[in-house]
Structure formats: C-alpha cells, structure tokens
PDB file of N, CA and C in Angstrom:
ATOM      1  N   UNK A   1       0.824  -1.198   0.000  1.00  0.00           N
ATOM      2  CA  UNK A   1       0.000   0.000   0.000  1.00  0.00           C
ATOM      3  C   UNK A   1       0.861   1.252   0.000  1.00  0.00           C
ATOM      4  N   UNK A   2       1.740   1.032   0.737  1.00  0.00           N
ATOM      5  CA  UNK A   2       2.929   2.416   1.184  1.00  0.00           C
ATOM      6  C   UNK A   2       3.631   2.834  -0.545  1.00  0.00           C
ATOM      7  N   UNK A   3       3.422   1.452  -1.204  1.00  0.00           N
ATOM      8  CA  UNK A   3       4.470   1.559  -2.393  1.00  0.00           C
ATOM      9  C   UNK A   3       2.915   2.110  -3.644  1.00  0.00           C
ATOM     10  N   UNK A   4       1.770   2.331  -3.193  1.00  0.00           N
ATOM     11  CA  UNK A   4       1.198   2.824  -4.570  1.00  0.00           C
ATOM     12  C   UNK A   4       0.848   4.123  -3.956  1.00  0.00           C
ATOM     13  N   UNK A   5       0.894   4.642  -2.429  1.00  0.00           N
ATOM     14  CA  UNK A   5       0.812   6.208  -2.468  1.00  0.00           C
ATOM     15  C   UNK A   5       2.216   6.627  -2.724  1.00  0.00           C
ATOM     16  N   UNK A   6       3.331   5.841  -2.626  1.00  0.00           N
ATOM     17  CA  UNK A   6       4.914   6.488  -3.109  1.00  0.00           C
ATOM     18  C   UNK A   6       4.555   6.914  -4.505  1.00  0.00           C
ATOM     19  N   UNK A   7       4.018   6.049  -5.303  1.00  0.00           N
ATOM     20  CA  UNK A   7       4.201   5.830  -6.539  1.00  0.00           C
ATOM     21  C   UNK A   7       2.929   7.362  -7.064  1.00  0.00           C
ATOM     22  N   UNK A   8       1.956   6.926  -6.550  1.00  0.00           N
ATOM     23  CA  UNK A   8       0.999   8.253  -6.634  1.00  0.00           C
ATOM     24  C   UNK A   8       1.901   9.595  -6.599  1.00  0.00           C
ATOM     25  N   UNK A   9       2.391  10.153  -5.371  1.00  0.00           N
ATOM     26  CA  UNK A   9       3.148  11.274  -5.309  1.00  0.00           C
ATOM     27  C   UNK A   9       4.298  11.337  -6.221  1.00  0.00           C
ATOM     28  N   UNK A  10       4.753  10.076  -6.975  1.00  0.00           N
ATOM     29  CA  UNK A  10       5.881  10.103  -8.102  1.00  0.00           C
ATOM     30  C   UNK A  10       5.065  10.621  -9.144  1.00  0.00           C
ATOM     31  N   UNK A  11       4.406  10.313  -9.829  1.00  0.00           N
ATOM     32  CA  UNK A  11       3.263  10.329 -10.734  1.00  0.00           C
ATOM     33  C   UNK A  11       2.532  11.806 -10.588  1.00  0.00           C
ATOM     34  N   UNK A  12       2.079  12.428  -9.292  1.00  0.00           N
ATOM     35  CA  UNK A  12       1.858  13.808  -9.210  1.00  0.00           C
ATOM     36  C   UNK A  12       2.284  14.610  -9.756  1.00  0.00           C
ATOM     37  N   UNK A  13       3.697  14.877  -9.095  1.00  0.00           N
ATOM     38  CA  UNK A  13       4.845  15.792  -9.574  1.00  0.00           C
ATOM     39  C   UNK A  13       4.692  15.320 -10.752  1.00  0.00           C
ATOM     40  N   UNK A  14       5.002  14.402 -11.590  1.00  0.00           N
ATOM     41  CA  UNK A  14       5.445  14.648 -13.556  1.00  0.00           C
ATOM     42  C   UNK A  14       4.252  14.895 -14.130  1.00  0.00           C
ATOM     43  N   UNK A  15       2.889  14.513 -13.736  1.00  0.00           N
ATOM     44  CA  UNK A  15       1.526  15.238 -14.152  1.00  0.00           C
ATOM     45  C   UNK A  15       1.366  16.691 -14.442  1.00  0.00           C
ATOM     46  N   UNK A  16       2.352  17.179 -13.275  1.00  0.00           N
ATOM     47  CA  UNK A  16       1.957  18.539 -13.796  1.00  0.00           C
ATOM     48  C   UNK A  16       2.370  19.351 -15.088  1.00  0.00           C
ATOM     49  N   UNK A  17       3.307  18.681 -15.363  1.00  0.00           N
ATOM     50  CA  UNK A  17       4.028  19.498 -16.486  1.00  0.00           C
ATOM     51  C   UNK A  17       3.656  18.576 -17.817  1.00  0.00           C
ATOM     52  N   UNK A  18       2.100  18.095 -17.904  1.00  0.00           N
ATOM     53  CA  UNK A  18       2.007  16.941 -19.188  1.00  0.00           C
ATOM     54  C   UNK A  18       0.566  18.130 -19.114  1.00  0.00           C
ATOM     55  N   UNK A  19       0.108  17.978 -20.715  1.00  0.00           N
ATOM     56  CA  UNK A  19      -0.965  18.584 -21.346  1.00  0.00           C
ATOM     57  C   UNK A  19      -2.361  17.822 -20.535  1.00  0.00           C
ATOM     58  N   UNK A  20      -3.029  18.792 -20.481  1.00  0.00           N
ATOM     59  CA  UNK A  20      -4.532  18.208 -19.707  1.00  0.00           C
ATOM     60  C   UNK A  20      -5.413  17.056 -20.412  1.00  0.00           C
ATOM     61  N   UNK A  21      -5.201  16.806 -21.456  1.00  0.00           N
ATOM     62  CA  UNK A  21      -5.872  15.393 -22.035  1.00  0.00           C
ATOM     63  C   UNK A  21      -4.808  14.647 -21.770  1.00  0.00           C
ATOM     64  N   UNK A  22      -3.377  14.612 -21.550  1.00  0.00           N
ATOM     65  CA  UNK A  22      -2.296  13.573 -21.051  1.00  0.00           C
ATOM     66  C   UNK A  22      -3.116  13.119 -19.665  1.00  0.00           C
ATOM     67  N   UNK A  23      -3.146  14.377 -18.841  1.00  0.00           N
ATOM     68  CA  UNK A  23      -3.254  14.462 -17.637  1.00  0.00           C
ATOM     69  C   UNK A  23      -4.987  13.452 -16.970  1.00  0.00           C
ATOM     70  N   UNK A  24      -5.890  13.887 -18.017  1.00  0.00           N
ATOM     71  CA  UNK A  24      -7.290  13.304 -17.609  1.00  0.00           C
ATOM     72  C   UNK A  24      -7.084  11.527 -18.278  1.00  0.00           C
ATOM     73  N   UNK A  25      -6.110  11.412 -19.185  1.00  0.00           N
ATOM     74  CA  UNK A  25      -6.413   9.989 -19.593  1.00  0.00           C
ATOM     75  C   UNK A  25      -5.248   9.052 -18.191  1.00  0.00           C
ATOM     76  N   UNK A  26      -4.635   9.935 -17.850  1.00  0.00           N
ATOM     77  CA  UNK A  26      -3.605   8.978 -16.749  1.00  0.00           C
ATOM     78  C   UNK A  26      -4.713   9.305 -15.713  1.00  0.00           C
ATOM     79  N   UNK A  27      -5.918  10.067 -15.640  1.00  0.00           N
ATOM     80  CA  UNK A  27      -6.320  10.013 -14.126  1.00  0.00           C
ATOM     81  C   UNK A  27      -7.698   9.073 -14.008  1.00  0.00           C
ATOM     82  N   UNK A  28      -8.269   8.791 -15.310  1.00  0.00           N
ATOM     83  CA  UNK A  28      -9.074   7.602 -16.090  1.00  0.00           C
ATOM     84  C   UNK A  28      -8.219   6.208 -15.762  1.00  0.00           C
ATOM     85  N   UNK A  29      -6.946   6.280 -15.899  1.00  0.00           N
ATOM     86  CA  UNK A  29      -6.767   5.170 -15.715  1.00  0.00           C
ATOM     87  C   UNK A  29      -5.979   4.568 -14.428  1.00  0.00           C
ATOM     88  N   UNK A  30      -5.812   5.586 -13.437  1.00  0.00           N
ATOM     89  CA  UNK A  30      -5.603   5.401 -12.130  1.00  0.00           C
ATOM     90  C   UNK A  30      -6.675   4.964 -11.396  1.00  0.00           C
ATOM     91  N   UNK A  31      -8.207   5.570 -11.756  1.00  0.00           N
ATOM     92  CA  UNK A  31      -9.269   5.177 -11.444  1.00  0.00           C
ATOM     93  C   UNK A  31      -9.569   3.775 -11.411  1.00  0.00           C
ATOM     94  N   UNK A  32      -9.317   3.259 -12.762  1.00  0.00           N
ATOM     95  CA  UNK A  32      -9.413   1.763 -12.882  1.00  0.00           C
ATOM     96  C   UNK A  32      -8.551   0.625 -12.183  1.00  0.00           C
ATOM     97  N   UNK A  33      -7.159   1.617 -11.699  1.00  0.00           N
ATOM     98  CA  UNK A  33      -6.681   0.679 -11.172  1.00  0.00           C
ATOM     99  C   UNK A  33      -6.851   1.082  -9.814  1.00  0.00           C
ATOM    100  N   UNK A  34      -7.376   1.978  -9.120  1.00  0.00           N
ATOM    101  CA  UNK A  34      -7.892   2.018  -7.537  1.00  0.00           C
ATOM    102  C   UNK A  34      -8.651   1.263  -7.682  1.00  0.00           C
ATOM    103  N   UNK A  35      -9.801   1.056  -9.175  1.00  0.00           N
ATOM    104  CA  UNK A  35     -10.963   0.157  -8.107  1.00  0.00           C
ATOM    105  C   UNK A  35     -11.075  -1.358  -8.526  1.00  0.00           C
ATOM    106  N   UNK A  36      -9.535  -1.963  -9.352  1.00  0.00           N
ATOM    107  CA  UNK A  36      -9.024  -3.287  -8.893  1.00  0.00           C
ATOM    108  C   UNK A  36      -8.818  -3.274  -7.797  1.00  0.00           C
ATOM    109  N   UNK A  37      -7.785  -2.477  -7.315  1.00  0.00           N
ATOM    110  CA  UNK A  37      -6.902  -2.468  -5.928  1.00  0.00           C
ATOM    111  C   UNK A  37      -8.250  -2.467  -4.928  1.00  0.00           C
ATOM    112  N   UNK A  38      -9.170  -2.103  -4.939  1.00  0.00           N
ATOM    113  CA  UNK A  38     -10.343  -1.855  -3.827  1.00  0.00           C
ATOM    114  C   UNK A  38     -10.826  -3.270  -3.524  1.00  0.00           C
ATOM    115  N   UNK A  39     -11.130  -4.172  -4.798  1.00  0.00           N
ATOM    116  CA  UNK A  39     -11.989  -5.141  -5.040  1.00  0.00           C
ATOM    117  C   UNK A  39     -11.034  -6.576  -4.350  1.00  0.00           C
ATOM    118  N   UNK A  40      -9.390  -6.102  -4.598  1.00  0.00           N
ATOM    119  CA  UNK A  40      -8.691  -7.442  -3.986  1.00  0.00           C
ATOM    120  C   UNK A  40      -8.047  -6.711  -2.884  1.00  0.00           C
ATOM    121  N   UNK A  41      -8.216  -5.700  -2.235  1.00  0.00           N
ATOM    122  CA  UNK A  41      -7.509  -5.135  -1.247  1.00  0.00           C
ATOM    123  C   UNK A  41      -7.856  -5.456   0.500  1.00  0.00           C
ATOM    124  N   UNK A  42      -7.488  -6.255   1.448  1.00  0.00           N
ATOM    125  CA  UNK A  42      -8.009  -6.245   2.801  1.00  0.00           C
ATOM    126  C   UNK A  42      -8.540  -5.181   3.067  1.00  0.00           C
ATOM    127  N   UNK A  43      -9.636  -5.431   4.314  1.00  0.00           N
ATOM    128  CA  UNK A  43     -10.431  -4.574   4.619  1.00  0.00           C
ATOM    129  C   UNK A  43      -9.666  -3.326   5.488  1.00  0.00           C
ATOM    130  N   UNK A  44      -8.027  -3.628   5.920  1.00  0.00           N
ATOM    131  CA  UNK A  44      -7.949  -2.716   6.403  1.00  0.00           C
ATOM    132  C   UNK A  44      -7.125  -0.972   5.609  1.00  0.00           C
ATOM    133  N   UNK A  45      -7.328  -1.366   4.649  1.00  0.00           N
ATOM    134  CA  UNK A  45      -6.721  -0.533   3.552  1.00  0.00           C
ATOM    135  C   UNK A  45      -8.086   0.165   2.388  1.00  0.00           C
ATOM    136  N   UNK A  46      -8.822  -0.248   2.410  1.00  0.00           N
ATOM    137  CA  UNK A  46     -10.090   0.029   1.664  1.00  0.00           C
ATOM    138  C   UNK A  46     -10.530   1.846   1.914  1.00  0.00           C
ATOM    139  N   UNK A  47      -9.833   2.317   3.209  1.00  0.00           N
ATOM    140  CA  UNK A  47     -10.723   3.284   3.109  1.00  0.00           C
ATOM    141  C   UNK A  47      -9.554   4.113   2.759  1.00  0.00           C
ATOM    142  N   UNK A  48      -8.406   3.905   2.831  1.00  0.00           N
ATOM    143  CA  UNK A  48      -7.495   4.583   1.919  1.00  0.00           C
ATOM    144  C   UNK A  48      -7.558   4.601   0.901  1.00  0.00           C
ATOM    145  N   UNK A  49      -7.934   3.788   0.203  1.00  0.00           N
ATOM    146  CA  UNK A  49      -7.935   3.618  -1.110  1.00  0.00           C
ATOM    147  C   UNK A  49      -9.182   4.306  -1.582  1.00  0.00           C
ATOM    148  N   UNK A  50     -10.289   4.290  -0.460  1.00  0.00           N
ATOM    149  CA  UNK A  50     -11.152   5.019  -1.318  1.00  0.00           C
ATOM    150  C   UNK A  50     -11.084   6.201  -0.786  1.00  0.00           C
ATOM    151  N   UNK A  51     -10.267   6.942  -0.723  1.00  0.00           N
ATOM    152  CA  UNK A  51      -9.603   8.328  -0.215  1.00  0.00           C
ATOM    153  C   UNK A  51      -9.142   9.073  -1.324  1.00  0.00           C
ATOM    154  N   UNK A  52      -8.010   7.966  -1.910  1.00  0.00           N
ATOM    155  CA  UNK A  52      -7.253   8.547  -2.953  1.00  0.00           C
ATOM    156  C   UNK A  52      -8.440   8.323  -4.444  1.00  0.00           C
ATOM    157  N   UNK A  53      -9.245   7.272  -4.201  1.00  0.00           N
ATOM    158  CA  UNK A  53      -9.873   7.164  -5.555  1.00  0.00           C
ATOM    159  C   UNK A  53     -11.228   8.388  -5.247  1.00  0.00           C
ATOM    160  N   UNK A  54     -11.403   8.869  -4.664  1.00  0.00           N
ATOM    161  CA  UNK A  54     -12.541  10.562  -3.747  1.00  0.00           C
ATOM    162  C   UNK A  54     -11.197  11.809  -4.952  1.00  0.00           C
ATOM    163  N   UNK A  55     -10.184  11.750  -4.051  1.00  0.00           N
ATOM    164  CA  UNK A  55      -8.979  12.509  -4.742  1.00  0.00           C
ATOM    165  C   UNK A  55      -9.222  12.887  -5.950  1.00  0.00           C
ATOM    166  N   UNK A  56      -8.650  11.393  -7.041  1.00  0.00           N
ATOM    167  CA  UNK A  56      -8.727  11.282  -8.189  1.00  0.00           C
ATOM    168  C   UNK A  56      -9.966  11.829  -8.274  1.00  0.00           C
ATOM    169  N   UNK A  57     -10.749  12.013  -7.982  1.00  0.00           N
ATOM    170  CA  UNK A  57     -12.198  11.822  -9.261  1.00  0.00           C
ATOM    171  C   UNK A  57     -12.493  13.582  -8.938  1.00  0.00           C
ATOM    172  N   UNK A  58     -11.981  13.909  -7.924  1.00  0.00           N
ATOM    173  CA  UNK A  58     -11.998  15.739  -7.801  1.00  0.00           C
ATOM    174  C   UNK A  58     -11.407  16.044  -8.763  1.00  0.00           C
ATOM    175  N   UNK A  59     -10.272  15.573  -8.713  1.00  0.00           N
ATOM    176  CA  UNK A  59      -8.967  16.051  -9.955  1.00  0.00           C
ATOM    177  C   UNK A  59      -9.651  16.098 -11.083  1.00  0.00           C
ATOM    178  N   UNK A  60     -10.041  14.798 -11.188  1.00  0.00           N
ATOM    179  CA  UNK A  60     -10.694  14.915 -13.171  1.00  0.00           C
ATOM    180  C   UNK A  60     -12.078  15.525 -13.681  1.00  0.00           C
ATOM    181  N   UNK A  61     -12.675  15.796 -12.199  1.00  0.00           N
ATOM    182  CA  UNK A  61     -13.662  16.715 -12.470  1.00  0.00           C
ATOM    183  C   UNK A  61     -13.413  18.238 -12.750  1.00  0.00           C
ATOM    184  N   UNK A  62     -11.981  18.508 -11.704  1.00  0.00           N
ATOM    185  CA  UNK A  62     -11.799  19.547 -12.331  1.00  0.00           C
ATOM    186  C   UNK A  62     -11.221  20.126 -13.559  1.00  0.00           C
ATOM    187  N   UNK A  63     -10.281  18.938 -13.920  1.00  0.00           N
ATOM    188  CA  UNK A  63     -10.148  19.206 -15.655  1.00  0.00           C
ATOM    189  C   UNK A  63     -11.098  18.993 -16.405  1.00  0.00           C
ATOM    190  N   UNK A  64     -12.550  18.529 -16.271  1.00  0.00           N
ATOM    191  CA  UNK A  64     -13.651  18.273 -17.130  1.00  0.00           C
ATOM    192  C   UNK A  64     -14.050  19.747 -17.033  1.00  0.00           C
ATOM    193  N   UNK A  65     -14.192  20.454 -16.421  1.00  0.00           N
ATOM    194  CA  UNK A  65     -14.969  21.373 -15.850  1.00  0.00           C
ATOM    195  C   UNK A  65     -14.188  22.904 -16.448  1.00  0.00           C
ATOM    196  N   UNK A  66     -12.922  22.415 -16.223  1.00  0.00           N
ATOM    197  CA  UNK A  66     -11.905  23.615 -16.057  1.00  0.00           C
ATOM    198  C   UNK A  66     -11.620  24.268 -14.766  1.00  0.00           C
ATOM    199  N   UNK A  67     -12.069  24.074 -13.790  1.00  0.00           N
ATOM    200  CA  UNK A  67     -12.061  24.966 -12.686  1.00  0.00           C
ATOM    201  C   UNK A  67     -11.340  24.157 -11.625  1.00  0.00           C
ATOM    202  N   UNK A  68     -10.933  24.776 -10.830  1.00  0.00           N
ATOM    203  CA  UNK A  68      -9.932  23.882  -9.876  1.00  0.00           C
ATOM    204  C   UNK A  68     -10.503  24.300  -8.617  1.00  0.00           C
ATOM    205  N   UNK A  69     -11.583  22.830  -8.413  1.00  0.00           N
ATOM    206  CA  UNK A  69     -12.494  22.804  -6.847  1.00  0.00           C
ATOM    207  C   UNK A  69     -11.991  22.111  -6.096  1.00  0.00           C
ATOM    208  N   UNK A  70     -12.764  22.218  -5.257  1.00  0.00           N
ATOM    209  CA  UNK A  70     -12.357  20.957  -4.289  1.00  0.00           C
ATOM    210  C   UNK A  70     -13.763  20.115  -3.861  1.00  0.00           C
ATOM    211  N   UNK A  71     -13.706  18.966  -2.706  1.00  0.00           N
ATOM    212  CA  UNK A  71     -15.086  18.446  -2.909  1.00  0.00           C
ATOM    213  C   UNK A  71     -16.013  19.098  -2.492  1.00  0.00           C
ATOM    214  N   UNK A  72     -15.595  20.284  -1.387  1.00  0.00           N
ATOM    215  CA  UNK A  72     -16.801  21.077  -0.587  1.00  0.00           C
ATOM    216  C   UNK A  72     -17.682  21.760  -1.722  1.00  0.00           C
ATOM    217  N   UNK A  73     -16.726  22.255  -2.182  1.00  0.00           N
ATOM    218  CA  UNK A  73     -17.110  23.210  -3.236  1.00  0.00           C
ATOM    219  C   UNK A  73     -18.563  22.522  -4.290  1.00  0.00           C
ATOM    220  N   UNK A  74     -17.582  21.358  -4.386  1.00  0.00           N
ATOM    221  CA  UNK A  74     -18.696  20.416  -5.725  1.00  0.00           C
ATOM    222  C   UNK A  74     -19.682  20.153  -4.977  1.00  0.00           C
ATOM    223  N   UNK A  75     -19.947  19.446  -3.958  1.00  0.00           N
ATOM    224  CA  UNK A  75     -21.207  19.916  -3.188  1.00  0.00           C
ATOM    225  C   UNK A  75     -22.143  21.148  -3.359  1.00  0.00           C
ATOM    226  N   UNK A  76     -21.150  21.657  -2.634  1.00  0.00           N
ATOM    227  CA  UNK A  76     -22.477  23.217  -2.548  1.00  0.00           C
ATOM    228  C   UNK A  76     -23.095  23.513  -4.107  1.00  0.00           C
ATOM    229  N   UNK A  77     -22.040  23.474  -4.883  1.00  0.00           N
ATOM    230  CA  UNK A  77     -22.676  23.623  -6.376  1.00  0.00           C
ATOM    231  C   UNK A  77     -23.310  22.959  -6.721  1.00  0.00           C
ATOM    232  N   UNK A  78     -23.218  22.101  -6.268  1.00  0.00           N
ATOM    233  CA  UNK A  78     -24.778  20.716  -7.244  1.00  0.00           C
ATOM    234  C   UNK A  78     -25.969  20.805  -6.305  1.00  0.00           C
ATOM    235  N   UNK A  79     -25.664  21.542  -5.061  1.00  0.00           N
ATOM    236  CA  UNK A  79     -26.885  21.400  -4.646  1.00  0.00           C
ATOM    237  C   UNK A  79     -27.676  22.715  -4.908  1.00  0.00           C
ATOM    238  N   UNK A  80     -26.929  23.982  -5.251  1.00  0.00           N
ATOM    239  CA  UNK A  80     -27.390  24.958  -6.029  1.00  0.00           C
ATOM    240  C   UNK A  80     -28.197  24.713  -7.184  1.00  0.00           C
ATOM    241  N   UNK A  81     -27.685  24.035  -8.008  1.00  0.00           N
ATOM    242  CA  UNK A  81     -28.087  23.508  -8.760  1.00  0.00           C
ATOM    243  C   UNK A  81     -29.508  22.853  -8.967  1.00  0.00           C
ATOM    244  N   UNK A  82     -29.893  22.219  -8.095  1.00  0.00           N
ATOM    245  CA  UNK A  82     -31.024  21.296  -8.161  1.00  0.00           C
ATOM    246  C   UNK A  82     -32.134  21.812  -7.404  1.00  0.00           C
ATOM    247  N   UNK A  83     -31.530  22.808  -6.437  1.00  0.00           N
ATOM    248  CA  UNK A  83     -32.580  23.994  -6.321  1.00  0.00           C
ATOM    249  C   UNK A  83     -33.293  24.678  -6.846  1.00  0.00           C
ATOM    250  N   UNK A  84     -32.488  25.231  -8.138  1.00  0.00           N
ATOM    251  CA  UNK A  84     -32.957  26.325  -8.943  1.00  0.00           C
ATOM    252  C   UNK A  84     -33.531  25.623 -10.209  1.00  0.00           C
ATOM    253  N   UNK A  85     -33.504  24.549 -10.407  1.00  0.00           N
ATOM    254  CA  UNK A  85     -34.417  23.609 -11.246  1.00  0.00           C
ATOM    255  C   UNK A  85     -35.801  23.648 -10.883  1.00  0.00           C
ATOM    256  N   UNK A  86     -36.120  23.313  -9.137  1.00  0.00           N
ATOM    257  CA  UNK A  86     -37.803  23.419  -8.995  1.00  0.00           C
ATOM    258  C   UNK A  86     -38.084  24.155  -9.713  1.00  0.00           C
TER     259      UNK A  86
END
C-alpha cells in the first residue's frame, strides 16, 4: 500500500508538467486501477484507497470542468443547482 501512495506522489509531480488530455487519460486510468486495488484489497486498507480514488475523481472533475475545486465546493454547487431547477 505504502508503495502505490509512493508511486501516486511520483506520478503527481510529472503530471503537472504533461498537457490536460495527457493528464485526464492517466487520471481515467488510475481510477481503474484504484478500483481493482479496492476489489482485492483487505479490509484494512479500503478506506485509503477510497480516499485517494474521492482525490482522483476531484482532480478529473476539475479538468472536465476547467475549474480547480475541491469536494466542498462540488457539493455546494450541485446542490445549487437542483434547487434552482424546482
């Protein structure tokens, strides 16, 4: 476990300096491999993992989006959102 958040923070740092469709297809496919790692992972590592795969999916929302949120944020906005629909 220690060796795929090493590897995560290796992978951070060189993300930044790669083009944003580089950047959303490596974070597509980190996804897929958090949620192998979830499915064969002991129970006592699961909620790390679904920590970093919460992480990831902020990240690529915010390159879908363009805007650089965080999760509070995506909250309050969707629930704005579904307000002003009634």
């Amino acid at each position: 476990m220690s060796q795929a958040i090493s590897e995560r923070e290796r992978m951070t740092s060189k993300r930044q300096d790669s083009s944003p469709f580089e950047r959303i297809t490596y974070l597509e496919l980190q996804l897929k491999s958090l949620d192998a790692a979830i499915i064969l992972a002991p129970v006592e590592s699961i909620a790390e993992l679904y920590r970093q795969r919460l992480e990831t999916l902020v990240e690529l929302q915010s390159l879908y989006y363009g805007k650089n949120i965080g999760f509070e944020a995506s909250r309050k906005d969707n629930g704005r959102r579904k307000r002003s629909r009634k």
